[in-house]
Protein backbone atom coordinates (compact mmCIF):
# COMPACT_ATOMS: atom_id res chain seq x y z
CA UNK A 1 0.00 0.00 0.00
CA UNK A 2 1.20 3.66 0.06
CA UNK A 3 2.87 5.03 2.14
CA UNK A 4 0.70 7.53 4.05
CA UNK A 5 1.95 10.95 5.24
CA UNK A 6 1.49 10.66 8.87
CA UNK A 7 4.19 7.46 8.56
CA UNK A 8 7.11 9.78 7.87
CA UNK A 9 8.48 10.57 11.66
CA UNK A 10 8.68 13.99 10.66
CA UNK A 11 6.93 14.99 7.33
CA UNK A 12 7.86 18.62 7.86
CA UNK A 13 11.56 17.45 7.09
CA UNK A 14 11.03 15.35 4.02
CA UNK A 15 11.82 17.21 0.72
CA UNK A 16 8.80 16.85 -1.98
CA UNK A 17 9.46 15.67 -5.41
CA UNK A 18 6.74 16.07 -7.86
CA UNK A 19 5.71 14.94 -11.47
CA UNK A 20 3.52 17.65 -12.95
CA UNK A 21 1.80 16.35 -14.95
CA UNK A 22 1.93 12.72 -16.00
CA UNK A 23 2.74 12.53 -19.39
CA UNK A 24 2.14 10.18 -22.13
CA UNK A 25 -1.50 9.46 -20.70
CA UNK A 26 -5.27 10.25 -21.69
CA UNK A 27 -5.78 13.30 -18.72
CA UNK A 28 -4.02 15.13 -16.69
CA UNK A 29 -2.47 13.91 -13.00
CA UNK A 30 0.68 14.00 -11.18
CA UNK A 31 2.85 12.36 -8.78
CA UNK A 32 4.34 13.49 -5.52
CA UNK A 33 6.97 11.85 -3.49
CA UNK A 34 8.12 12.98 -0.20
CA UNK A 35 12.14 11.88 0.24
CA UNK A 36 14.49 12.20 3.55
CA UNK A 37 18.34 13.42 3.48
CA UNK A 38 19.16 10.25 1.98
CA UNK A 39 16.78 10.18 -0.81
CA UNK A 40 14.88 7.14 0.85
CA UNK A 41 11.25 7.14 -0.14
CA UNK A 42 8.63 7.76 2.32
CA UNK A 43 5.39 8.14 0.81
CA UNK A 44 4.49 7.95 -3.00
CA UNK A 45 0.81 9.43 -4.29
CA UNK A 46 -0.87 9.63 -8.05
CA UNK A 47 -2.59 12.84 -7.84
CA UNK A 48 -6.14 13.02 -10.36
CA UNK A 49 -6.47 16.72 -10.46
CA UNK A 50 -9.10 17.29 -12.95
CA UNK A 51 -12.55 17.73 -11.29
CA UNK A 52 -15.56 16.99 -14.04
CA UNK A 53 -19.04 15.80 -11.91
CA UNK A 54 -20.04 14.01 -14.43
CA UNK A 55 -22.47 12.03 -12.18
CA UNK A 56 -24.00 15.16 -11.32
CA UNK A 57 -24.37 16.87 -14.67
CA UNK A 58 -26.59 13.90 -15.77
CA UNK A 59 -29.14 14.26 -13.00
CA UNK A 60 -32.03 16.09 -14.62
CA UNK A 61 -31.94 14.95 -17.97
CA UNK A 62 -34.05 12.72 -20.04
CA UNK A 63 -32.72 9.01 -19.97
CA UNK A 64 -32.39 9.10 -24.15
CA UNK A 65 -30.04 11.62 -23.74
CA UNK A 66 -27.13 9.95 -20.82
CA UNK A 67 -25.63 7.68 -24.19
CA UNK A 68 -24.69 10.70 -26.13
CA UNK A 69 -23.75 12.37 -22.93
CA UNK A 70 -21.79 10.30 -21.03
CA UNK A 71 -19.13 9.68 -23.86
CA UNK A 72 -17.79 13.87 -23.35
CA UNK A 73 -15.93 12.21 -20.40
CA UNK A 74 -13.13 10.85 -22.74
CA UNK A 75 -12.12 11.57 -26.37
CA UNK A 76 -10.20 8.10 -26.33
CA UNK A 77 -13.06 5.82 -25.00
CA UNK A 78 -16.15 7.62 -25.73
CA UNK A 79 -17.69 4.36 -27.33
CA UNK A 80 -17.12 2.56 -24.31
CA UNK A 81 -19.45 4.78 -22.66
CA UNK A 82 -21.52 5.54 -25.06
CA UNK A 83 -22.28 1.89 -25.10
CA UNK A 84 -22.12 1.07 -21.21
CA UNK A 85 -25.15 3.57 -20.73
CA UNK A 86 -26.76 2.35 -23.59
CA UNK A 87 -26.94 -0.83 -21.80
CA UNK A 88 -27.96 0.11 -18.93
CA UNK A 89 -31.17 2.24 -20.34
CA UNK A 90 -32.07 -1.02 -22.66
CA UNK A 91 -32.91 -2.55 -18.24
CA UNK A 92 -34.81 0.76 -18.21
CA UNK A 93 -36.77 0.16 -21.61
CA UNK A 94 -37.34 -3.26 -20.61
CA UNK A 95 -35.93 -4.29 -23.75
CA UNK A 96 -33.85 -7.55 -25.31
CA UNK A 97 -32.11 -6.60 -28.25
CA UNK A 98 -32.66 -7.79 -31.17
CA UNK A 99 -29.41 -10.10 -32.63
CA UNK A 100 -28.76 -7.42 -35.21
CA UNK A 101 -28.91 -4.94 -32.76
CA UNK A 102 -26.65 -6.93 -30.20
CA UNK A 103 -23.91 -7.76 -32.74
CA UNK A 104 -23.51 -4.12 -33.87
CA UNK A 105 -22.78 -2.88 -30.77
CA UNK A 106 -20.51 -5.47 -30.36
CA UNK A 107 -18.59 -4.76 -33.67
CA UNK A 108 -18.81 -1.02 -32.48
CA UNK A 109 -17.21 -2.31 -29.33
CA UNK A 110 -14.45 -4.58 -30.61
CA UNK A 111 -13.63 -1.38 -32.96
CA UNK A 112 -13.43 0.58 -29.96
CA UNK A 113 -11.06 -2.39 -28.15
CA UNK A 114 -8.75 -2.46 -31.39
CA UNK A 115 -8.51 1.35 -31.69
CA UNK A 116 -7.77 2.24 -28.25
CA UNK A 117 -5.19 -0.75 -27.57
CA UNK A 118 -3.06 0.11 -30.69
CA UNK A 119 -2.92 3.61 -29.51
CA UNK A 120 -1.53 3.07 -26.51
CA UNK A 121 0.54 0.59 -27.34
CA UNK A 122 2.25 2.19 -30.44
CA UNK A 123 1.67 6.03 -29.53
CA UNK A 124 1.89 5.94 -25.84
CA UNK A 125 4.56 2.73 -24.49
CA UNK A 126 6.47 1.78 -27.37
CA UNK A 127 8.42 4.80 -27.14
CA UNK A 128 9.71 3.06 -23.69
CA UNK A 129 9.82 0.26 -24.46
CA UNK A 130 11.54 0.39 -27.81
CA UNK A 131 14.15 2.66 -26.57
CA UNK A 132 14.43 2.16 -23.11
CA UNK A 133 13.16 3.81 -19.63
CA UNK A 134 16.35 6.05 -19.63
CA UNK A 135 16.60 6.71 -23.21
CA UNK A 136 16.72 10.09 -24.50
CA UNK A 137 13.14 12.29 -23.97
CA UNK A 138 13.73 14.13 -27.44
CA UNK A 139 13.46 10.37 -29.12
CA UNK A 140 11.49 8.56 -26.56
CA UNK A 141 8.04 9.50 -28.23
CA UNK A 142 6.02 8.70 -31.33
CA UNK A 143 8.56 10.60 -33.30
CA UNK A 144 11.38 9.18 -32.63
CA UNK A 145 9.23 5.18 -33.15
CA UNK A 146 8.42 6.70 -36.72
CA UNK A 147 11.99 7.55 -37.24
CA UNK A 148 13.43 4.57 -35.99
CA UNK A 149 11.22 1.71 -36.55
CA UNK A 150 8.80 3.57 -39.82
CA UNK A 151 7.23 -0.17 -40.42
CA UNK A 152 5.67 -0.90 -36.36
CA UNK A 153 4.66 2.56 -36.68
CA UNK A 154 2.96 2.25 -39.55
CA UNK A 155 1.36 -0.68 -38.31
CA UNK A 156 0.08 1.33 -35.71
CA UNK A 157 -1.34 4.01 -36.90
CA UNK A 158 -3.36 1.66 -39.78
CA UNK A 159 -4.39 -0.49 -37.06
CA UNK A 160 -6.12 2.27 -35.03
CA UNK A 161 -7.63 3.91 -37.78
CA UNK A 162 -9.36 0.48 -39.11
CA UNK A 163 -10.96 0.08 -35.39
CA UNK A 164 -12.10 4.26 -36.04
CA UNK A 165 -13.33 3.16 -39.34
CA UNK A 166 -15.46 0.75 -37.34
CA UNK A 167 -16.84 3.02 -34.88
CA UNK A 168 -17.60 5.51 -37.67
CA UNK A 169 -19.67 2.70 -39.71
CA UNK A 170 -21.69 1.39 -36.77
CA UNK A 171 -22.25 4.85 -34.21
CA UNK A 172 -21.55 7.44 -37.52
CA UNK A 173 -18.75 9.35 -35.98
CA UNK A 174 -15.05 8.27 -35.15
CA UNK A 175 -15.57 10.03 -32.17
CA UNK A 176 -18.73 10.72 -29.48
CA UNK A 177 -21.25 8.79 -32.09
CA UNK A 178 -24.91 8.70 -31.66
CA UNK A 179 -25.54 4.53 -32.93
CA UNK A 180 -26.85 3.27 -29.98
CA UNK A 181 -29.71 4.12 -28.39
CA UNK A 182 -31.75 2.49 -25.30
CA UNK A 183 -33.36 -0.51 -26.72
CA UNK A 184 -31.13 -1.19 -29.75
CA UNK A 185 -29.48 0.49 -32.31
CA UNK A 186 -30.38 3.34 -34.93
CA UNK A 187 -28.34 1.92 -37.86
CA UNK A 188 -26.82 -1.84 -39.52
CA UNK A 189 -24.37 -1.79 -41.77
CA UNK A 190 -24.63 -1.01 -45.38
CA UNK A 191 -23.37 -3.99 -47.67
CA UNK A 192 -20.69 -1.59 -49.22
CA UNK A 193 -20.03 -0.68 -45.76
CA UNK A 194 -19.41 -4.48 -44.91
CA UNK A 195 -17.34 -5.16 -47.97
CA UNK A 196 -15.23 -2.26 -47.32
CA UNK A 197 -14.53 -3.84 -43.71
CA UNK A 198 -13.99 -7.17 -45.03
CA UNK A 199 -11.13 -5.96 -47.46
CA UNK A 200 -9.05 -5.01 -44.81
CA UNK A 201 -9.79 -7.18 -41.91
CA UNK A 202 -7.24 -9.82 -42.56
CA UNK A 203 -4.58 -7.38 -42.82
CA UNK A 204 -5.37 -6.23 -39.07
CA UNK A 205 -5.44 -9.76 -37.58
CA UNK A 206 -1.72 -10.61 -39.07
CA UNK A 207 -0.51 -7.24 -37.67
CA UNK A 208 -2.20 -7.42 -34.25
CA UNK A 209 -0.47 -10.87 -34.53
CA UNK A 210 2.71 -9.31 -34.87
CA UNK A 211 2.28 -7.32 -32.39
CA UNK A 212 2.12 -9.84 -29.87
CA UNK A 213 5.30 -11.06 -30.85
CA UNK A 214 6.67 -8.06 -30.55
CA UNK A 215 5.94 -7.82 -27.20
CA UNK A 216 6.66 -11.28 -26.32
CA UNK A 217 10.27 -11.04 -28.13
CA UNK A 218 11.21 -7.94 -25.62
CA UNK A 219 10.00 -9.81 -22.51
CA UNK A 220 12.46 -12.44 -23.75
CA UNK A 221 15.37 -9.94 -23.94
CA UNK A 222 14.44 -8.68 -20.70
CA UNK A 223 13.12 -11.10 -18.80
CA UNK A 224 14.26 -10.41 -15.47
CA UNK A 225 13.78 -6.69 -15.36
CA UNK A 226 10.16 -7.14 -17.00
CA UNK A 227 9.25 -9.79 -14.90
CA UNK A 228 9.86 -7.54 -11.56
CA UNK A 229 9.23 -4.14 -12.37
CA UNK A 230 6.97 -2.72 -9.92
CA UNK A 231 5.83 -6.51 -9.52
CA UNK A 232 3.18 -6.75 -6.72
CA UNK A 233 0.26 -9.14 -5.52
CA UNK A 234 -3.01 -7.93 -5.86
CA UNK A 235 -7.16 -8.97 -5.99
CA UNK A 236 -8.82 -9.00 -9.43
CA UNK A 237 -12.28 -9.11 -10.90
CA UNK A 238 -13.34 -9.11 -14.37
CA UNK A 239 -16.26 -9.89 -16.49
CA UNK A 240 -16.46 -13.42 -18.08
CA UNK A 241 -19.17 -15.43 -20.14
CA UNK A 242 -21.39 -18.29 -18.62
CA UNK A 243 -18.66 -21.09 -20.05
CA UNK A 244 -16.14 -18.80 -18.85
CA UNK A 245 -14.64 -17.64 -21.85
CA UNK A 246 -13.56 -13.79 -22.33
CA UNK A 247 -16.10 -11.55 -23.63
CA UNK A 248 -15.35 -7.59 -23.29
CA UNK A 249 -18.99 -6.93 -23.70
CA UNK A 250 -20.94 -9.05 -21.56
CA UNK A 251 -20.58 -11.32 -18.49
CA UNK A 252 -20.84 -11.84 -15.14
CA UNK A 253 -18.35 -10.45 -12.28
CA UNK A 254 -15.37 -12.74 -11.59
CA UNK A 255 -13.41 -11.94 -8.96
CA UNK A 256 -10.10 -13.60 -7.12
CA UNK A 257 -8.20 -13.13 -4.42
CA UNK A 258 -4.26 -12.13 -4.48
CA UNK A 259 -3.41 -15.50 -3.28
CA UNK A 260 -5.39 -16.74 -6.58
CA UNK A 261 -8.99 -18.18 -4.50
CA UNK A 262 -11.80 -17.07 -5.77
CA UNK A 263 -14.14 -14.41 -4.35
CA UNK A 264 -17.07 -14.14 -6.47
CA UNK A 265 -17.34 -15.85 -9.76
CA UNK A 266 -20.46 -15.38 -12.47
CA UNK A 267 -21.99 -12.60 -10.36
CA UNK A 268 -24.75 -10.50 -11.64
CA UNK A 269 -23.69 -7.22 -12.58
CA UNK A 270 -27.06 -6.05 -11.99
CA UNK A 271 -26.25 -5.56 -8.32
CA UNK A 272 -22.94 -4.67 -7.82
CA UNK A 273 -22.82 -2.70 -4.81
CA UNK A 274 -23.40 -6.35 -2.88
CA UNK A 275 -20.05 -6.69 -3.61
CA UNK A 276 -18.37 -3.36 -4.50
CA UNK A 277 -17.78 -0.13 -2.34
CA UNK A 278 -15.90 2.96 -2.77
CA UNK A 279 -14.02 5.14 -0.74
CA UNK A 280 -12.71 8.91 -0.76
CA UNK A 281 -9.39 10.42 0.16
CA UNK A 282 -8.48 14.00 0.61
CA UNK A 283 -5.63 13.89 -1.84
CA UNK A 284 -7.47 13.01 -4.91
CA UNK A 285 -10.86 13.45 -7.06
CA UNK A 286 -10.77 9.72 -7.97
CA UNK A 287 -12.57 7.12 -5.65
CA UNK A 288 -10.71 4.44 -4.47
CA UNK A 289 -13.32 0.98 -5.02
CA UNK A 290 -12.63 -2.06 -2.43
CA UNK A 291 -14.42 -5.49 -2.25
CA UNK A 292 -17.17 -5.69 0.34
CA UNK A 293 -15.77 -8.83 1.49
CA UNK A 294 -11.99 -7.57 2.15
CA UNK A 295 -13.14 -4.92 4.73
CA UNK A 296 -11.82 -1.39 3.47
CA UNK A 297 -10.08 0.66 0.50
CA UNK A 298 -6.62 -0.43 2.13
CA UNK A 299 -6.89 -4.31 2.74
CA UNK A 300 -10.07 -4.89 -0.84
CA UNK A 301 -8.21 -2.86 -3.16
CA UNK A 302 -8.22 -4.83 -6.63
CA UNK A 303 -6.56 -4.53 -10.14
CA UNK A 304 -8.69 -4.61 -13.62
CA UNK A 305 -7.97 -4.57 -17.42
CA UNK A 306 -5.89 -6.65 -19.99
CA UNK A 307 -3.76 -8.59 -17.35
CA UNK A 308 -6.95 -9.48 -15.32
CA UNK A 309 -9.26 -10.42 -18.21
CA UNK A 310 -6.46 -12.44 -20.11
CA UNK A 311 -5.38 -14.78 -16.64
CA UNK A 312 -9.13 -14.91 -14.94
CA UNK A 313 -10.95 -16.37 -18.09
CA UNK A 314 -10.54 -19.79 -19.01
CA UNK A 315 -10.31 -19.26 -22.48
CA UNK A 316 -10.26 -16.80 -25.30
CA UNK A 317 -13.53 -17.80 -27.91
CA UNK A 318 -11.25 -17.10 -31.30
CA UNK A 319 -8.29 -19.25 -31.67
CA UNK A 320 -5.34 -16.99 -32.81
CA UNK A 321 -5.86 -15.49 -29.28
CA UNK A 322 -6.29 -18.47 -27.25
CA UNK A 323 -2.98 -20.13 -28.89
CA UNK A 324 -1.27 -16.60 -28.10
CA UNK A 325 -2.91 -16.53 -24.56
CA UNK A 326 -1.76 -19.80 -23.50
CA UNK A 327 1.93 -19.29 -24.84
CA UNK A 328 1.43 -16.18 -22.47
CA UNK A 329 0.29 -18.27 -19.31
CA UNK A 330 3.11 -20.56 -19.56
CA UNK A 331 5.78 -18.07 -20.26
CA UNK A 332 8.70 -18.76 -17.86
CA UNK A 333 6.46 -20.41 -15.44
CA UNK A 334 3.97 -18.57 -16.02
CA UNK A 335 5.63 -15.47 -14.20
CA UNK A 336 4.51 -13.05 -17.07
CA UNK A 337 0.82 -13.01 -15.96
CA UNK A 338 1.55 -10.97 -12.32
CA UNK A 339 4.34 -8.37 -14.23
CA UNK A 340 2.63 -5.16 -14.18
CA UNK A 341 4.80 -5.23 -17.63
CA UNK A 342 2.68 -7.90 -18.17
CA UNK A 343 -0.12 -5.79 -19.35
CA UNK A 344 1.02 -4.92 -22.45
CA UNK A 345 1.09 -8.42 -23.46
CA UNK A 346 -2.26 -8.96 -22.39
CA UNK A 347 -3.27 -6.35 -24.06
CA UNK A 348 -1.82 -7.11 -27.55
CA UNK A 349 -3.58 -10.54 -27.27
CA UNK A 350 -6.85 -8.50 -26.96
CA UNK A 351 -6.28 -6.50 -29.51
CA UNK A 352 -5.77 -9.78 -31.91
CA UNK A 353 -9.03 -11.02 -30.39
CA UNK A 354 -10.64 -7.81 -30.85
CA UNK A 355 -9.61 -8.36 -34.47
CA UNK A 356 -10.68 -12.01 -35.41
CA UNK A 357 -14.15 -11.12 -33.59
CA UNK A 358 -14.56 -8.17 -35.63
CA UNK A 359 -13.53 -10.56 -38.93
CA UNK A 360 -16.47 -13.42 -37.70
CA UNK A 361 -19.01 -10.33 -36.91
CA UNK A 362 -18.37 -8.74 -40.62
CA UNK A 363 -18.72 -12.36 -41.81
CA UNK A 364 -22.59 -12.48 -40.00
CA UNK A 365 -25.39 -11.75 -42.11
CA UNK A 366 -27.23 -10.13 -39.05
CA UNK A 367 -24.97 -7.34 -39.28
CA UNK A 368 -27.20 -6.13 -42.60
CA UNK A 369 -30.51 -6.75 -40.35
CA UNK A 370 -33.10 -3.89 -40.42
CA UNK A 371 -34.74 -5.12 -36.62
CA UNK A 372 -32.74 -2.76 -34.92
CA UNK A 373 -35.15 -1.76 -32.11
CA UNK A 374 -36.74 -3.28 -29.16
CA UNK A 375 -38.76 -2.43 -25.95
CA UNK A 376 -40.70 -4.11 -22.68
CA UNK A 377 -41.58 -3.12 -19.72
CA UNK A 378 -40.50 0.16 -18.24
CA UNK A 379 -38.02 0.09 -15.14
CA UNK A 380 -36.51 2.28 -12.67
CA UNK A 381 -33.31 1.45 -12.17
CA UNK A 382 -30.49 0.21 -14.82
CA UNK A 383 -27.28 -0.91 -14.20
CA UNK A 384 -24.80 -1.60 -17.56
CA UNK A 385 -21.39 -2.76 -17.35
CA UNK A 386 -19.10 -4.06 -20.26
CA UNK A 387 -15.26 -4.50 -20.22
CA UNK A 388 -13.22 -0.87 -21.45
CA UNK A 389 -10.13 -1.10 -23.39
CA UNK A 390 -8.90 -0.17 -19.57
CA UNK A 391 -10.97 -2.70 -17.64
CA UNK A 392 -14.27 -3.22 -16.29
CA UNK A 393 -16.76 -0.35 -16.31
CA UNK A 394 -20.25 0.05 -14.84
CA UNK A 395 -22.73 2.41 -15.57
CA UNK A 396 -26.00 3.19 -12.89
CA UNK A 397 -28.87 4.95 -13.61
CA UNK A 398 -32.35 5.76 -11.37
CA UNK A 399 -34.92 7.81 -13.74
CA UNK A 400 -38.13 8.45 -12.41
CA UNK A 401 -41.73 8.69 -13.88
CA UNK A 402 -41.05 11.90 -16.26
CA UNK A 403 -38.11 10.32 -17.78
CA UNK A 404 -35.75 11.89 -15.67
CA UNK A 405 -32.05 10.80 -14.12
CA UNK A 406 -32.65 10.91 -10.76
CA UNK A 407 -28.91 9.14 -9.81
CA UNK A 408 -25.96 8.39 -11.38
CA UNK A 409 -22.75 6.62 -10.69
CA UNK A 410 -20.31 5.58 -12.19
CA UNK A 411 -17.07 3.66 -11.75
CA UNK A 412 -15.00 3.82 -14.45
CA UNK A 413 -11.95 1.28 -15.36
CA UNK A 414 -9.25 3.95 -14.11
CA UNK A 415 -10.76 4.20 -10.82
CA UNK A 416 -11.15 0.70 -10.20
CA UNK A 417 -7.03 0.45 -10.73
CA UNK A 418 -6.68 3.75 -8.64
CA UNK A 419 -4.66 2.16 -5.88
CA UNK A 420 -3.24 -0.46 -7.98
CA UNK A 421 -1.63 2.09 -9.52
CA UNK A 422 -0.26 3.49 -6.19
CA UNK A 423 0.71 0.55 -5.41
CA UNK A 424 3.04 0.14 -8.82
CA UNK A 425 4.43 3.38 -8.50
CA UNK A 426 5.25 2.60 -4.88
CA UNK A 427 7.11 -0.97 -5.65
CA UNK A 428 9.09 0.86 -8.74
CA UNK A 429 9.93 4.06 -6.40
CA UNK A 430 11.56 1.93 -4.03
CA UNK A 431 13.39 -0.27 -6.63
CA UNK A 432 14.71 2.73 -8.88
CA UNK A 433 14.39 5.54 -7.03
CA UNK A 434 15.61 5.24 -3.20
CA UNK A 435 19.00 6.40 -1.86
CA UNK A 436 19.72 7.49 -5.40
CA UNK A 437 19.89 10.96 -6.73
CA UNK A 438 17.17 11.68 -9.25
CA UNK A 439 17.55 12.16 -12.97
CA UNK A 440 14.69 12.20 -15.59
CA UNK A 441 15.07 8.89 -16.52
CA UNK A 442 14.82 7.57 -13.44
CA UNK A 443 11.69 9.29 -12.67
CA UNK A 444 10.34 8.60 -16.16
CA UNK A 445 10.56 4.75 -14.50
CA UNK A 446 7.13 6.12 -12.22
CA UNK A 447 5.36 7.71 -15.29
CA UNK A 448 6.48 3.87 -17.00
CA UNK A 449 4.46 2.10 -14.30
CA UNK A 450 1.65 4.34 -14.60
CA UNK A 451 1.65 4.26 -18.79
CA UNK A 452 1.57 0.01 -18.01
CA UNK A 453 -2.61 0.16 -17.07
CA UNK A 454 -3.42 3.05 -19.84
CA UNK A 455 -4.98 4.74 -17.59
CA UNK A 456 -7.76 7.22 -18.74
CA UNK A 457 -7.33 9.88 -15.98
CA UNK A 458 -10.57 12.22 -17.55
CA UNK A 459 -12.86 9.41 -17.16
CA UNK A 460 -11.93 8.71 -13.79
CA UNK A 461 -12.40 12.20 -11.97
CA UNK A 462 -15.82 12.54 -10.33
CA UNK A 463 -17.61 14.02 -7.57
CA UNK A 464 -16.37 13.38 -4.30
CA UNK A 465 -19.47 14.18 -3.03
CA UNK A 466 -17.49 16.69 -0.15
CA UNK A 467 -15.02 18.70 -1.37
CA UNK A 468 -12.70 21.32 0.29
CA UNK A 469 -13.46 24.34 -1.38
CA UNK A 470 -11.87 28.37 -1.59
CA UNK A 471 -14.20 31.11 -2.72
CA UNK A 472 -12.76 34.71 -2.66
CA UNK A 473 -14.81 38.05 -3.55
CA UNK A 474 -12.52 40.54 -5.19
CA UNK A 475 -13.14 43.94 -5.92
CA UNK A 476 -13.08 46.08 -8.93
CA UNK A 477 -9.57 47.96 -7.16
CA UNK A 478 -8.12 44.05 -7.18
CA UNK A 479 -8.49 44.24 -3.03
CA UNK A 480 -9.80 41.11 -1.47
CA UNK A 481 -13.14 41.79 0.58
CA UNK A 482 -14.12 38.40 1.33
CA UNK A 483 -12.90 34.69 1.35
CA UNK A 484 -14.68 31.85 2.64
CA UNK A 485 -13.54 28.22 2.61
CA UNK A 486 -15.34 24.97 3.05
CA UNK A 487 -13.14 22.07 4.78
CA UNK A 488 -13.29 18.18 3.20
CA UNK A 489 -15.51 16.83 6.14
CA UNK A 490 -18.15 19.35 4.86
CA UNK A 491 -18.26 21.34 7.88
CA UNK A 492 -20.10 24.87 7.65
CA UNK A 493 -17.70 27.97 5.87
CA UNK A 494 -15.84 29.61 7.36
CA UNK A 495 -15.04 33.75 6.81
């Protein structure tokens, strides 16, 4: 866990070391590290500074309207949203899609999946590792990948704009689309549409391919640093289908212990918060979610995403990514599967996934369907969850008899890995960074163990539901007249 500030013996002594901001990351956060005389590491924090209320903004408006909302959290996983709520309103609508409807969203989501992991592979990590931690900053960056290896870039960039071309055929836009709607979906694809997908497809399941040997070839150059960097233990949970198998879109919650027992397994989304709380801190606008069953955020603290979904399911349904997710299980003992490192992996082998189920989907006839739309009886209450690019996300919703949000929460895949995250940053602070003197490189070694669970650091910053607050009245002269401040616990201001 992190180190918290009243552990230092005397905090007032330690020097302060920050990263402002995190770089190389969807958002904007930073890191702060409090050091002795010695340069020994006392506490370690990721900082989400961005404040957005998202939860709040959506109270108040008409249920139709939280789909197209929701996705202005994020600019990199708007469909995931997008399609989360959508999901979620269909429980409101009382509706069952319609298998047209159902595998559009999917190919919509897989697009999304494809998209999102090749830019953060290829745009965001490979610049580390490709080069190294320590390497040069003016080369360690998408500029110096094109210059230096043109053809992976390539690949890259091609791959992500495919999975775009996906989104834009099945929601209309690349980005913040309006295709799904509570109940189904407003569109199917046209057959030039599907042909146009189908030319191409092939080409993105060899590269995705190749991109998990890419991967796997560096952890086999560097096996023992990539095997411990910021290694730790940690809970995990996950969606997975009824036989087990991964599905990103639906499932029920599967969750297992650090020791590797299992905690829940198959669980109905539908009621989460029998198993899932979350908890505030002073020192952050993102929540910190624990498991019921461990007690609190420091002891049920959990991990989600590629690593989780790729070691919790039994199997992956398409069978270039099941050969290339077993190879990955049994790598050196299987130690690959707890490297935080280890996510990249993973999420390569999702990405080819995300590719042959987008080939099999285009190959569907029901993806040319015109029953797009479906309805039953009204509800109240709608919970919708799917698997993000960056891990598990759920989606609540209350509306009440004019149509109207009444509540909303959500827990996005970022916050879910909030202390995970801490906890990485912690490990790789004390194996880089104590009792040495700092250089960029070494601290780029935090931002590296950040970078390793993508996080999406817009989507994760929400209400805390109290927070400390600084008004000042200032006069047309520039002279202060009156400040008042709020504290965290919500006590009255004060003058």
């Amino acid at each position: 866990m992190p180190f918290e500030l009243e552990t230092a013996p005397h905090p007032e002594n330690l020097r302060r070391v920050a990263i402002d901001t995190v770089s190389r990351v969807e958002g904007h956060g930073k890191v702060t590290l409090l050091l002795d005389d010695d340069n020994h590491v006392q506490q370690v924090r990721l900082h989400i500074t961005e404040f957005r209320g998202f939860e709040m903004f959506i109270e108040g408006r008409p249920y139709w309207e939280v789909p197209v909302m929701v996705q202005r959290l994020c600019g990199i996983c708007p469909v995931s949203h997008h399609l989360a709520a959508s999901k979620a309103m269909d429980q409101i609508v009382g509706a069952t899609l319609t298998p047209t409807a159902e595998k559009i969203r999917r190919l919509m989501h897989y697009g999304q999946i494809l998209q999102s992991h090749a830019l953060h592979f290829f745009h965001l990590s490979s610049p580390d590792l490709l080069f190294g931690f320590d390497s040069a900053v003016a080369q360690r960056n998408i500029v110096g990948v094109i210059a230096a290896y043109p053809e992976i870039a390539k690949q890259g960039v091609l791959l992500r704009k495919y999975g775009q071309e996906v989104i834009r055929m099945t929601a209309g836009k690349r980005v913040h689309g309006t295709g799904s709607v509570p109940g189904g979906v407003n569109k199917s694809l046209t057959a030039a549409e599907r042909a146009t997908l189908q030319k191409e497809i092939y080409q993105m399941v060899v590269w995705s391919r190749d991109a998990v040997h890419l991967i796997k070839q560096l952890f086999e150059k560097n096996l023992a640093f990539y095997n411990a960097f910021g290694r730790f233990n940690a809970h995990s949970m996950g969606l997975v289908r009824a036989d087990g198998a991964m599905d990103l879109y639906h499932g029920g919650l599967r969750a297992r212990r650090a020791d590797g027992g299992t905690l829940f397994d198959h669980f109905d989304y539908s009621h989460y918060w029998d198993v899932i709380s979350e908890d505030v801190k002073p020192w952050s606008y993102m929540k910190f979610p624990f498991f019921n069953a461990m007690g609190s955020s420091d002891t049920g603290w959990y991990r989600v995403g590629p690593l989780t979904r790729v070691t919790q399911c039994d199997f992956i349904p398409t069978p270039l990514a099941d050969k290339e997710r077993s190879e990955f299980m049994a790598f050196d003992n299987g130690s690959a599967t707890g490297a935080t490192l280890g996510y990249h992996w993973a999420r390569m082998i999702e990405m080819l996934h995300a590719a042959e189920v987008i080939k099999d989907l285009l190959h569907d006839d029901d993806i040319c369907g015109n029953e797009l739309m479906a309805s039953g009886k009204r509800q109240e209450r709608g919970v919708g969850v799917l698997e993000a690019p960056r891990g598990t996300l759920i989606h609540h919703y209350r509306v009440d008899e004019n149509d109207q949000v009444i509540r909303a929460n959500l827990i996005v895949s970022t916050t879910h890995n909030n202390q995970a995250m801490n906890e990485a940053i912690r490990v790789v602070a004390k194996q880089y960074l104590d009792g040495r003197d700092l250089t960029e490189g070494l601290l780029n070694h935090i931002e590296v163990a950040i970078r390793a669970f993508d996080p999406c650091l817009s989507c994760a910053t929400h209400a805390l539901g109290k927070m400390p607050l600084e008004v000042e009245l200032v006069g047309a002269d520039g002279t202060a007249l009156q400040r008042m401040t709020r504290n965290l616990d919500d006590s009255p201001a004060t003058p």
